[in-house]
Protein backbone atom coordinates (compact mmCIF):
# COMPACT_ATOMS: atom_id res chain seq x y z
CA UNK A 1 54.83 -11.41 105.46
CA UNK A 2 52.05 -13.85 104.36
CA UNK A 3 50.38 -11.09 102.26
CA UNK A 4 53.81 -10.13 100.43
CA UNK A 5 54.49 -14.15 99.56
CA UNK A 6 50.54 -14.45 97.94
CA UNK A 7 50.79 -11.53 96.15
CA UNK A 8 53.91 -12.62 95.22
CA UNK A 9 52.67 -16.03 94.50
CA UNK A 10 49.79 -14.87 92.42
CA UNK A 11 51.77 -12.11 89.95
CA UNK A 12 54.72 -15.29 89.35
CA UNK A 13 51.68 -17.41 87.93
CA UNK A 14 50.16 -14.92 85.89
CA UNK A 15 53.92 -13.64 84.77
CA UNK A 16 54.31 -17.71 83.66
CA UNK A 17 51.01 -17.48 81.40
CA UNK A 18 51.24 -13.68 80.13
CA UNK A 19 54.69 -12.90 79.57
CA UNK A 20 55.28 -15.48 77.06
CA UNK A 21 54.78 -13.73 73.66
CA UNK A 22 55.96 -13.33 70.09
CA UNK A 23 57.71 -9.97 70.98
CA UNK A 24 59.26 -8.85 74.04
CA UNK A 25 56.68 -5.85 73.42
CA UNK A 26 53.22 -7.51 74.32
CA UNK A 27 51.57 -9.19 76.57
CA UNK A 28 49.64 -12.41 75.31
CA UNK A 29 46.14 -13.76 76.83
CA UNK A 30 46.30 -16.18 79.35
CA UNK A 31 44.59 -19.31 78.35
CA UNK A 32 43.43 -19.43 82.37
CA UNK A 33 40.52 -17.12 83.47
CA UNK A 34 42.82 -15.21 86.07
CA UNK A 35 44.50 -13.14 83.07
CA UNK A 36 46.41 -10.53 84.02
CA UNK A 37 44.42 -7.74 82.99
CA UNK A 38 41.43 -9.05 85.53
CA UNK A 39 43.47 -9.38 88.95
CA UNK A 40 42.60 -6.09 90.68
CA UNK A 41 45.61 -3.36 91.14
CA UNK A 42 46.28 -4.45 94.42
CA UNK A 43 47.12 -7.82 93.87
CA UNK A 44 49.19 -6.75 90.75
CA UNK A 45 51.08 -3.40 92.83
CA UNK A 46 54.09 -5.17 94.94
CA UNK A 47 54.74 -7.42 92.16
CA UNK A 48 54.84 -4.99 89.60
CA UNK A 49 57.08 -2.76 91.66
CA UNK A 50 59.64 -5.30 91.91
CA UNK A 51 59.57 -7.24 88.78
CA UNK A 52 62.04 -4.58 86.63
CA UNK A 53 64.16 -4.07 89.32
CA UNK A 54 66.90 -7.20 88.91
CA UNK A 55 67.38 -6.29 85.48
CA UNK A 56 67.97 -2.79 86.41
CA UNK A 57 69.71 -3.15 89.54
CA UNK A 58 72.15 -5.43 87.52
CA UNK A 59 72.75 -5.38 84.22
CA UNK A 60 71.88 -1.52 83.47
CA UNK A 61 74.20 -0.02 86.19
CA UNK A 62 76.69 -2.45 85.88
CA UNK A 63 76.99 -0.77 81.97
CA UNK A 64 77.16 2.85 83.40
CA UNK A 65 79.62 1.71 85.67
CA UNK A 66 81.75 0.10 83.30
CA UNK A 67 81.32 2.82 80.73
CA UNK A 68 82.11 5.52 83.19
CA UNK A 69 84.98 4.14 84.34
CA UNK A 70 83.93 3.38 88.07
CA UNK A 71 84.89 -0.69 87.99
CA UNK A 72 86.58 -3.24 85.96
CA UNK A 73 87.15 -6.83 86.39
CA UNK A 74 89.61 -8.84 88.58
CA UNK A 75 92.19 -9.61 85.52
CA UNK A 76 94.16 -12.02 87.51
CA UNK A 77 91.34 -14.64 87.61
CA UNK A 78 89.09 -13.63 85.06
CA UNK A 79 90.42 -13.51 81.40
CA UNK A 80 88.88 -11.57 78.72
CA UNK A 81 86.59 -9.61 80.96
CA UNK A 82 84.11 -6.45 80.33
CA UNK A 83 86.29 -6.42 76.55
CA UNK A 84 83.23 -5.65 74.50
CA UNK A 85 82.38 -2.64 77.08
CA UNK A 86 85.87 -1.34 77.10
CA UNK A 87 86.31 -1.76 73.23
CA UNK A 88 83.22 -0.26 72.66
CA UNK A 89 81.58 -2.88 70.37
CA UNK A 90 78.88 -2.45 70.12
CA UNK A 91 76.51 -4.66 68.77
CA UNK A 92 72.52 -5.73 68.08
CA UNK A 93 73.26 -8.46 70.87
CA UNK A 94 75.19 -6.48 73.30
CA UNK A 95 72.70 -5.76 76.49
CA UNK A 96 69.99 -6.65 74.36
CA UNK A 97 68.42 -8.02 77.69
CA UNK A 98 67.63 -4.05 78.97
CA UNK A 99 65.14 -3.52 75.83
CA UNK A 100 63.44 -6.84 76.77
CA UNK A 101 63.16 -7.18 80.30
CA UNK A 102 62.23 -3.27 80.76
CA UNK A 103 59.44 -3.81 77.94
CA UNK A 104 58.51 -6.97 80.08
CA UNK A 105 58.78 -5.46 83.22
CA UNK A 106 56.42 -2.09 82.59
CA UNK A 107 53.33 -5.12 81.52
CA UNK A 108 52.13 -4.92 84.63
CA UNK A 109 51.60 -1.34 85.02
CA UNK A 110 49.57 -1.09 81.96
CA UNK A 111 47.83 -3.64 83.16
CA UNK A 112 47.04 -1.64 86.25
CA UNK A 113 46.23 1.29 84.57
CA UNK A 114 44.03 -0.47 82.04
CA UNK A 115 41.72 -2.12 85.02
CA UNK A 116 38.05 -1.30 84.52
CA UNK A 117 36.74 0.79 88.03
CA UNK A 118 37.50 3.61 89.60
CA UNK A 119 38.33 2.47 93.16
CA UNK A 120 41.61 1.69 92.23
CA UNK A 121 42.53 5.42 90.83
CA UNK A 122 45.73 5.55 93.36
CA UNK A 123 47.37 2.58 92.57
CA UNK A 124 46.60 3.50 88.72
CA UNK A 125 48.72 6.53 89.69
CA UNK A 126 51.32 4.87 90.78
CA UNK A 127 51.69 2.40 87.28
CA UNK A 128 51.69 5.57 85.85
CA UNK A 129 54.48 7.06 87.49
CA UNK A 130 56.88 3.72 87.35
CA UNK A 131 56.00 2.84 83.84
CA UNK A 132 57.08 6.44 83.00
CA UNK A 133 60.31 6.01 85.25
CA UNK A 134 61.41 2.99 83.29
CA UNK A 135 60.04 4.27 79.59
CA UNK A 136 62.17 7.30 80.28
CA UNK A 137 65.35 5.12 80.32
CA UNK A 138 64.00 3.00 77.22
CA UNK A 139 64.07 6.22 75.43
CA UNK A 140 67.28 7.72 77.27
CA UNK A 141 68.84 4.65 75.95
CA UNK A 142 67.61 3.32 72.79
CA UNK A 143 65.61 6.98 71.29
CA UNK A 144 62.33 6.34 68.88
CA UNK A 145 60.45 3.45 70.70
CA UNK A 146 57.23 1.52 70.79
CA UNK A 147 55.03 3.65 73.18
CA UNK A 148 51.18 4.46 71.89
CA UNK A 149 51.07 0.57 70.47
CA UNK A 150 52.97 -1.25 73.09
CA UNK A 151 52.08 -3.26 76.19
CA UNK A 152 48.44 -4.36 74.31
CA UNK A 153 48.16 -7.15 75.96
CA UNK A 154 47.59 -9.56 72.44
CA UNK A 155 46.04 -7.42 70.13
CA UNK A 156 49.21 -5.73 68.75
CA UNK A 157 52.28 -8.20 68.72
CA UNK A 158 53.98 -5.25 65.85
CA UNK A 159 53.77 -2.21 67.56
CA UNK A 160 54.52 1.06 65.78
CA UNK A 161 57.81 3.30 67.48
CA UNK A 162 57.01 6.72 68.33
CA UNK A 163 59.51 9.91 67.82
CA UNK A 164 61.71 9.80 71.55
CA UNK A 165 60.30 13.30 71.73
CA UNK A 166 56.68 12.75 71.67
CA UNK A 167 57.18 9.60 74.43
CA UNK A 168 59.01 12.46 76.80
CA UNK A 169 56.09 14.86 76.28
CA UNK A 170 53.67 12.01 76.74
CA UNK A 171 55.40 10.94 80.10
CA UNK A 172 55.12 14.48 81.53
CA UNK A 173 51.70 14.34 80.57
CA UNK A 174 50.67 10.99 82.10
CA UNK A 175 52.92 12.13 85.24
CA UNK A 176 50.70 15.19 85.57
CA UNK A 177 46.94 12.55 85.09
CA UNK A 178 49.10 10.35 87.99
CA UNK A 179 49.76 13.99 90.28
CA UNK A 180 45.95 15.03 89.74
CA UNK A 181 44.49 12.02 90.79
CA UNK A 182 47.05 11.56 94.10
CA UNK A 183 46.48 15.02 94.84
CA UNK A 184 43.06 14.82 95.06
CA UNK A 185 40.92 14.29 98.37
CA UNK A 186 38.89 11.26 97.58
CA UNK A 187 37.81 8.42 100.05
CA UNK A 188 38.59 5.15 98.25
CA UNK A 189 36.98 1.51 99.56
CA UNK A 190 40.74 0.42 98.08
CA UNK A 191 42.92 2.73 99.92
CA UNK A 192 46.75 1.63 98.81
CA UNK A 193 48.09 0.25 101.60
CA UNK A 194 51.17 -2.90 102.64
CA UNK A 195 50.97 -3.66 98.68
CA UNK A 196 53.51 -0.21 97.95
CA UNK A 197 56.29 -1.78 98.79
CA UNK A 198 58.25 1.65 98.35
CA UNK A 199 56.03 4.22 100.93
CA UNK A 200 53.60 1.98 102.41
CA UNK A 201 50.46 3.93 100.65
CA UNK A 202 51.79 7.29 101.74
CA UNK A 203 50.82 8.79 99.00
CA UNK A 204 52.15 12.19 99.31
CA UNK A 205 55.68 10.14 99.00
CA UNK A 206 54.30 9.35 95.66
CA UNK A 207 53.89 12.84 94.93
CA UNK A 208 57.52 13.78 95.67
CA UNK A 209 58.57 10.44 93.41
CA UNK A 210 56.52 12.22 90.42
CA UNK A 211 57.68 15.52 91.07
CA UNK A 212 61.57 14.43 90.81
CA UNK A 213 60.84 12.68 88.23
CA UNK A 214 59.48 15.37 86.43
CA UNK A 215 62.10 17.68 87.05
CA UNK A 216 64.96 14.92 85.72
CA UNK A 217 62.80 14.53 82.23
CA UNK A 218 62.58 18.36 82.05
CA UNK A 219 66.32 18.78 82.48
CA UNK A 220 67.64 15.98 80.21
CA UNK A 221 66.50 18.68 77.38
CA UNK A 222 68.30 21.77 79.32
CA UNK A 223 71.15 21.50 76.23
CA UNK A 224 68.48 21.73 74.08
CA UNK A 225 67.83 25.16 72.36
CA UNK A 226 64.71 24.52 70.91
CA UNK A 227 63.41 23.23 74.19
CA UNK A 228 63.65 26.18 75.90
CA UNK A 229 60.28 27.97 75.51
CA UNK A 230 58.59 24.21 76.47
CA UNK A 231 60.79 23.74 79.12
CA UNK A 232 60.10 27.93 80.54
CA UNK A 233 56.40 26.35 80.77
CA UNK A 234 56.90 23.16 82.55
CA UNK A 235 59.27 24.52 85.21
CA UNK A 236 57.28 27.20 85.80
CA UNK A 237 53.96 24.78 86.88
CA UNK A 238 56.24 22.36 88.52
CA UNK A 239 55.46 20.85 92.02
CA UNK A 240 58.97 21.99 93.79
CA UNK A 241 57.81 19.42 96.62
CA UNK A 242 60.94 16.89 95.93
CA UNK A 243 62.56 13.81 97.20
CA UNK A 244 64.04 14.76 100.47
CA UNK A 245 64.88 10.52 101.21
CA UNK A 246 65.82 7.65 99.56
CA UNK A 247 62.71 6.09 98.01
CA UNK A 248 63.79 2.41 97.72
CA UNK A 249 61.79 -0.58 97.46
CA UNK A 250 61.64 -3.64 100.45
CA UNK A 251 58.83 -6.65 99.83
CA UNK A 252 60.88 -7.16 102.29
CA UNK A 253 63.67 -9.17 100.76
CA UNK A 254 65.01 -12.01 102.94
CA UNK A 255 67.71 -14.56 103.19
CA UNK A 256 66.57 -17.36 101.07
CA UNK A 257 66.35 -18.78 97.78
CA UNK A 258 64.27 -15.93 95.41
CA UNK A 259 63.71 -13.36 98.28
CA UNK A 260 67.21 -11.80 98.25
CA UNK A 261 67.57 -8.13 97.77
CA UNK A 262 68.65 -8.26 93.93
CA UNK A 263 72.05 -6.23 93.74
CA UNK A 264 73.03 -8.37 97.18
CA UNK A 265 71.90 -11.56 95.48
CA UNK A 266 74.03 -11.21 92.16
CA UNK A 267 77.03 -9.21 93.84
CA UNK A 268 77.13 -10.51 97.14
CA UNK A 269 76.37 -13.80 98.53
CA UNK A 270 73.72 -16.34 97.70
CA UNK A 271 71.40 -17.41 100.31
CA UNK A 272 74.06 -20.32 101.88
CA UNK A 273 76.21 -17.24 102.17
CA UNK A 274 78.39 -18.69 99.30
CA UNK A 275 80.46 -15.81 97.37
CA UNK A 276 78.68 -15.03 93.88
CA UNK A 277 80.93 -14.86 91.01
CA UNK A 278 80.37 -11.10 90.61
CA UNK A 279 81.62 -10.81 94.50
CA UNK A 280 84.92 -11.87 93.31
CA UNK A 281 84.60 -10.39 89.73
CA UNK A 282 83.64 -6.92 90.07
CA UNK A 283 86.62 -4.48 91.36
CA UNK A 284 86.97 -0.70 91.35
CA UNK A 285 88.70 0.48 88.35
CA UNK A 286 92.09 2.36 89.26
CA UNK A 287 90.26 5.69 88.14
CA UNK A 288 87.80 5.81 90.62
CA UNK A 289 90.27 4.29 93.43
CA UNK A 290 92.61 7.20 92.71
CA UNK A 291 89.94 9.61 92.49
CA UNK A 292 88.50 9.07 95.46
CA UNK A 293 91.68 8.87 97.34
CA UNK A 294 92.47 12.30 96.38
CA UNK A 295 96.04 10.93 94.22
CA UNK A 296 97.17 11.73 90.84
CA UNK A 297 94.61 9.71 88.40
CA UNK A 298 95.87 8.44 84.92
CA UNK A 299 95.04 11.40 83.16
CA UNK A 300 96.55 13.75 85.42
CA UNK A 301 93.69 14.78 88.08
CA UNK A 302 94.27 15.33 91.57
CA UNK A 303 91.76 16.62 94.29
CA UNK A 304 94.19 16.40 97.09
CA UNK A 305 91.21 15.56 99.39
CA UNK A 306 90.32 11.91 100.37
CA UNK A 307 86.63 10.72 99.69
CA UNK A 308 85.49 8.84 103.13
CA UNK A 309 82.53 7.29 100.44
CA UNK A 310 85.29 4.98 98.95
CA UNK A 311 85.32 2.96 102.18
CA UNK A 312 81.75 2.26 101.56
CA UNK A 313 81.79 1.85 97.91
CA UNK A 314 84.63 -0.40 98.17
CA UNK A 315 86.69 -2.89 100.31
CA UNK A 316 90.50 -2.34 101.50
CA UNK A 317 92.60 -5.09 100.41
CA UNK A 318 92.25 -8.41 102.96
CA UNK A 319 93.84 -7.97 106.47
CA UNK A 320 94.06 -4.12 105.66
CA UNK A 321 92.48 -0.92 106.67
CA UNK A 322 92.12 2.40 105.27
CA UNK A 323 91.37 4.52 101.70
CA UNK A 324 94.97 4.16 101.12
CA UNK A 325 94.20 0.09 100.43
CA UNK A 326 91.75 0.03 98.14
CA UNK A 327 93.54 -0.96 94.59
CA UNK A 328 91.98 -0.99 91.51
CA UNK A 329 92.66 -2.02 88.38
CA UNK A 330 93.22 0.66 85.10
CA UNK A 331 90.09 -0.47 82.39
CA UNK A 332 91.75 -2.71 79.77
CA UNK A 333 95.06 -3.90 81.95
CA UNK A 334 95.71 -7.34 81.86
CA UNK A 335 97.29 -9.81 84.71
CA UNK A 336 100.73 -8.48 83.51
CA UNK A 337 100.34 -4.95 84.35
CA UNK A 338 97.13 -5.10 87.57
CA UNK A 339 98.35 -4.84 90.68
CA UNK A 340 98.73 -8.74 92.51
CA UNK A 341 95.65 -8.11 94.63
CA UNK A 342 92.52 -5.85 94.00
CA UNK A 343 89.77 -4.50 96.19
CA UNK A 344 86.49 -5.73 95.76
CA UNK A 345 82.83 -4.09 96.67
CA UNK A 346 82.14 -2.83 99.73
CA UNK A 347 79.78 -2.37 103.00
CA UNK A 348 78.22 0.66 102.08
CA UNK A 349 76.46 -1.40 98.82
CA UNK A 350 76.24 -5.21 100.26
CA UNK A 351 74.78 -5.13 103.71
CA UNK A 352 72.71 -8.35 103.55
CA UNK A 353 70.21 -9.79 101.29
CA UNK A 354 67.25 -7.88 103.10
CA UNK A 355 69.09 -4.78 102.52
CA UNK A 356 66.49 -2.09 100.08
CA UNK A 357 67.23 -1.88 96.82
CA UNK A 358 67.47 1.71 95.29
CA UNK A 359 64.31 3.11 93.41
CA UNK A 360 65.24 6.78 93.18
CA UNK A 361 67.76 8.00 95.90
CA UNK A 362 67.99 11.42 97.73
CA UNK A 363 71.58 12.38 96.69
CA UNK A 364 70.20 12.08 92.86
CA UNK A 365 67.53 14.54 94.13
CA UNK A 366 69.49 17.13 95.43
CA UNK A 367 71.40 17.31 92.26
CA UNK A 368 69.12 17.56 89.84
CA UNK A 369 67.80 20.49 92.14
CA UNK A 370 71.21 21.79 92.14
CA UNK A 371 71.36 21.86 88.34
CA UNK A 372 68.18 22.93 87.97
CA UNK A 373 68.39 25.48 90.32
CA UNK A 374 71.49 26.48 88.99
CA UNK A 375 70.25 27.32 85.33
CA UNK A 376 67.65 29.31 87.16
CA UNK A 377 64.50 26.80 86.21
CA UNK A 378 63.50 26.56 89.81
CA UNK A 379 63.88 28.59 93.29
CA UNK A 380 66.36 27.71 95.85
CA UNK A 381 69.76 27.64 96.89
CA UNK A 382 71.91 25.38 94.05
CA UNK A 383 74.57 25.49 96.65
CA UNK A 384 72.54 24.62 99.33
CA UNK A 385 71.20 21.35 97.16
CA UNK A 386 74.86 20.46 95.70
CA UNK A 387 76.19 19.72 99.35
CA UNK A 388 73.04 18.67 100.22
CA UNK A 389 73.43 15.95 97.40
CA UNK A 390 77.12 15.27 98.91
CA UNK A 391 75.79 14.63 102.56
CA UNK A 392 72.96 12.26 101.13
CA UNK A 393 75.09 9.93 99.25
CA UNK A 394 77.47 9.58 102.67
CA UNK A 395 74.19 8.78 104.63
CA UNK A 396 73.30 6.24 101.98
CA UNK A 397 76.65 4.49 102.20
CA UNK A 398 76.47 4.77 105.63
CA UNK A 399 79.65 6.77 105.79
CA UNK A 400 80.51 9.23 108.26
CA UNK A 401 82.80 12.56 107.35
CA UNK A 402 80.13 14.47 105.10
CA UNK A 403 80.92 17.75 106.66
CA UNK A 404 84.79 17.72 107.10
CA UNK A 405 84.56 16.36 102.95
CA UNK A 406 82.51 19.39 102.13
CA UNK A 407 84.33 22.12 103.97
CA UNK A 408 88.04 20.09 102.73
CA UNK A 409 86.89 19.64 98.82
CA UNK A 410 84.49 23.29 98.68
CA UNK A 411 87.66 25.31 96.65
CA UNK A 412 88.60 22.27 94.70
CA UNK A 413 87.81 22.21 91.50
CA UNK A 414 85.68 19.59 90.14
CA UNK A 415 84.10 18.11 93.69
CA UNK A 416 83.66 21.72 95.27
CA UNK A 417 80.98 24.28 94.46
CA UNK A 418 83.27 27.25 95.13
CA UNK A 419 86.49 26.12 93.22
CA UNK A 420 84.80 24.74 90.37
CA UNK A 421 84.49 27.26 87.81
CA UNK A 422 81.88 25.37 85.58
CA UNK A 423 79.34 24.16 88.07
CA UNK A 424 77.52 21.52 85.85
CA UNK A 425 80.76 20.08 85.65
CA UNK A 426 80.97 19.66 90.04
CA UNK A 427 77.26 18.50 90.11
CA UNK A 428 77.97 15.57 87.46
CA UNK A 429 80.91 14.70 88.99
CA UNK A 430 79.37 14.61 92.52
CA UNK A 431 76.43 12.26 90.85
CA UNK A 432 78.86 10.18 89.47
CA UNK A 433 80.50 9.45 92.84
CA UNK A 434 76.85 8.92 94.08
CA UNK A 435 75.54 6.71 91.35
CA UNK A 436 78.58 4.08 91.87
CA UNK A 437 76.57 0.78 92.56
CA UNK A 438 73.29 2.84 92.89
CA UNK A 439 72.54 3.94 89.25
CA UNK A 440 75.19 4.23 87.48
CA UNK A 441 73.51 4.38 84.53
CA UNK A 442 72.36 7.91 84.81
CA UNK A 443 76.18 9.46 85.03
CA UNK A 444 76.32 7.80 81.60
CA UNK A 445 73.45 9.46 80.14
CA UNK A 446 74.72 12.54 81.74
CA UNK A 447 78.10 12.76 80.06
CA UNK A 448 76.13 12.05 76.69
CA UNK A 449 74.36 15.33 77.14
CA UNK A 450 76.71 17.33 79.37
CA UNK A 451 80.14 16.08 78.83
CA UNK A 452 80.46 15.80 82.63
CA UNK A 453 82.44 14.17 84.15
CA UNK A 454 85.44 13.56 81.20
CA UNK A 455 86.77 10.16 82.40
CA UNK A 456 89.47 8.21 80.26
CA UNK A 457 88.00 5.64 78.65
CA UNK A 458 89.74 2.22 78.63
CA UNK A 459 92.81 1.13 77.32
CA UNK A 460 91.83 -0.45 74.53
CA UNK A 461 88.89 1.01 73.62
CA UNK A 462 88.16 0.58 69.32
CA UNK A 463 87.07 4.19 69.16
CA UNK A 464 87.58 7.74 70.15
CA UNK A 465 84.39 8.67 72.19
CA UNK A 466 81.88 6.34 74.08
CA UNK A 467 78.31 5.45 72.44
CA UNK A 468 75.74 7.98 72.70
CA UNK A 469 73.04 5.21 72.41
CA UNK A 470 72.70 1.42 72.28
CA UNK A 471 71.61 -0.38 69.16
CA UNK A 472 67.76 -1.86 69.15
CA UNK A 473 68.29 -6.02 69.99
CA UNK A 474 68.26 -8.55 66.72
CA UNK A 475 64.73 -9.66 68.56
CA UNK A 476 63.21 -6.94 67.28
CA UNK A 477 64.60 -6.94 64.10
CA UNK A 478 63.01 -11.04 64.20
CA UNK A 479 59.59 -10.34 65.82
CA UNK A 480 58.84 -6.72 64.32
CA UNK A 481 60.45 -5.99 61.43
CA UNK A 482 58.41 -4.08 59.44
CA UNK A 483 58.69 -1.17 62.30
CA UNK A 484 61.86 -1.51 63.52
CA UNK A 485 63.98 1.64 62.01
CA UNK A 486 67.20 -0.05 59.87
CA UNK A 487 70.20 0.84 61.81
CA UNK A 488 73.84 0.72 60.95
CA UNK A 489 76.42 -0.57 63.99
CA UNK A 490 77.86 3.06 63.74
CA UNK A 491 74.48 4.48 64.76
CA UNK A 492 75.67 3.89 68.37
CA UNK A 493 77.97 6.47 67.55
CA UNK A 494 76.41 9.13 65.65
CA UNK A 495 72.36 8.52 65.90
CA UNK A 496 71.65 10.85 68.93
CA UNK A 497 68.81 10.99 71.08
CA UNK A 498 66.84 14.22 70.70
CA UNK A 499 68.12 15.90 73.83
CA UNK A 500 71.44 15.10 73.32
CA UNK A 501 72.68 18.69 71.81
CA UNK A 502 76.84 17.84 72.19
């Protein structure tokens, strides 16, 4: 423990005197000796593992679970809730915080990667592999960004923005420097050790982390035409030595003031075991209730099998059991049409405030193997991984019934391999199901490029089809102007990211 809290200690001091700069995109110099580019890698590795992680526990899912119609707000204490996410208005302001902390939050790495000696090579490896994890989602999410020019710790406060094409072949190629060196047999005097808060220094974890990784990059372009003959050549060299386990990050997180597990600590309780306001705000929406419960949803789709994972993902009504009590409210109802009570989150996503918080989980795994599989870019069963996929995300909601759920939903369409007649359609509605709470913001990013899965969108939503990207934050337009490419609010709507080929 007393190792976590000075390495914990250490990184919050040098955050205080190197994240304060003139754009969210840079690092300054410390005016102390101890900058952040001179602390070795293992000082710098838990810190930098979890500092990204509240933002994107938070405030990225929580906008891929709004925006695929998994929860909605308690209307009948909360007025005016989640409107701009259901209207769809999108703005320069709106999330602006995922551009900055992410950019913030990858400092570190490069800072990592950047130290001067060799005996640190594995934890270099790993900076590379998380600052491509997160610089995936900056381009996933926003297109052209600041990549060959950011993170310079001072020397570039006006970084250019590189084509979102060239960043995804960069990250594949930094992925692959990051494989070569953890592959390699080398005796290190700083072996990586209780500072990976994620495997513990098993490095052959790490491995399997890069290697999924990989193969989700690789398959965001599988729409993509042009792609193909590139993608023929990656899959073909790819490591098919994937996440088998959730990889999921524990300092460990504790109950008390700043060491709560982050999702627990803004959805759950605070430290006095107090409810947060999110604990009473957030609610399934009546889409996802109904879905899950097997009933007639409100645009006419009906499994007919229940879905033992709502029970985990959400909470029956107080002084009730059962699927058949969890209520939700429709997206964009107000206290005059929402049922009198609604469900709230449940036990399967706020165990405690030492509970992990999700890094990459196995249930994502399996489906991207299933889908890659599937359009014959890698060996193996696609069957096999789909329910393997299923079974995973019951085990991480500690849910029992994964077997009696595959054999009940396997000829239904939609959530059964055999019944579903388009099977990209089952695997992104299965990852949907398994992202609720987890990352939601990746069955989002999957509709944009598949179409999968075609939920409603709200009520009283401004426009016919959700945004395909968010807008670059008026901060950047302030501190970096002269790179920043002009963009007009309907870009959110039309301006795709290269992969996207709907």
């Amino acid at each position: 423990m007393k190792k976590y809290i000075n390495k914990s200690i250490l990184l919050i001091a040098l955050a205080v005197s190197t994240y304060s700069c003139e754009s969210t995109l840079d690092i300054n110099e410390s005016e102390v000796d101890a900058t952040v580019e001179s602390v070795a890698p293992d000082l710098l590795l838990a810190g930098s593992i979890t500092a990204p992680r509240g933002q994107f526990s938070v405030t990225t899912s929580e906008l891929g679970s709004i925006w695929m119609n998994q929860w909605g707000p308690d209307v009948n204490n909360v007025t005016g809730g989640m409107l701009d996410e259901f209207r769809l208005n999108v703005t320069q302001n709106f999330y602006a915080s995922i551009w900055q902390n992410l950019y913030r939050g990858m400092g570190t790495y490069q800072a990592i990667i950047n130290y001067e000696g060799d005996d640190y090579n594995n934890h270099k490896a790993i900076a590379r592999i998380l600052k491509s994890y997160y610089m995936q989602y900056l381009v996933d999410i926003y297109g052209d960004c600041p990549y060959t020019e950011a993170l310079q710790f001072g020397e570039n406060y006006t970084p250019a923005y590189d084509d979102d094409m060239s960043i995804y072949r960069a990250l594949i190629v930094d992925i692959d420097v990051a494989l070569s060196t953890l592959n390699a047999v080398e005796n290190l005097s700083t072996p990586v050790g209780s500072e990976d808060i994620v495997f513990g220094g098993d490095l052959q974890s790490w491995v399997k982390f890069a290697n999924t990784l990989k193969l989700r990059i690789l398959l965001r372009e599988s729409e993509l035409a042009s792609s193909a003959a590139y993608l023929a050549e990656q899959f073909a060299a790819l490591d098919q030595n994937f996440l088998t386990s959730d990889a999921v990050i524990n300092p460990p997180y504790a109950n008390a003031v700043g060491q709560q597990e982050p999702f627990f600590a803004n959805y759950g309780q605070d430290a006095t075991g107090v409810d947060t306001f999110d604990n009473n705000y957030i609610v399934p929406s009546d889409y996802m209730a109904k879905f899950l419960q097997g009933n007639p949803t409100e645009n006419g789709i009906s499994t007919g099998v229940l879905d033992n994972r709502i029970l985990g993902l959400f909470s029956p009504l107080p002084g009730t059991t059962g699927a058949a009590n969890v209520v939700g409210v429709q997206q964009g109802a107000t206290n005059t049409t929402a049922p009198p009570e609604l469900s709230e989150l449940g036990p399967g996503l706020l165990v405690g405030s030492s509970q992990a918080n999700m890094l990459f989980s196995a249930a994502e795994s399996y489906f991207l193997q299933a889908e890659a599989a599937h359009r014959t870019w890698i060996s193996g069963d696609a069957q096999s991984f789909f329910h393997s996929g299923i079974t995973a995300s019951f085990n991480n909601l500690n849910v029992s019934g994964a077997a009696a759920y595959i054999t009940a939903s396997e000829n239904r369409n939609l959530i059964g391999w055999t019944g579903s007649a388009n099977k990209i359609e089952a695997i992104m509605t299965q990852k949907w199901i398994a992202s609720c709470g987890r990352n939601a913001i990746e069955s989002w990013i999957d509709y944009t490029r598949t179409g999968f899965p075609d939920v409603p969108l709200s009520i009283v939503a401004e426009k016919p089809n959700r945004p395909v990207r968010l807008l670059y934050p008026a901060s950047e337009y302030s501190s970096n102007s002269a790179n920043v490419p002009v963009q007009p609010a309907s870009a959110a709507f039309s301006d795709k990211i290269f992969w996207d080929a709907n």
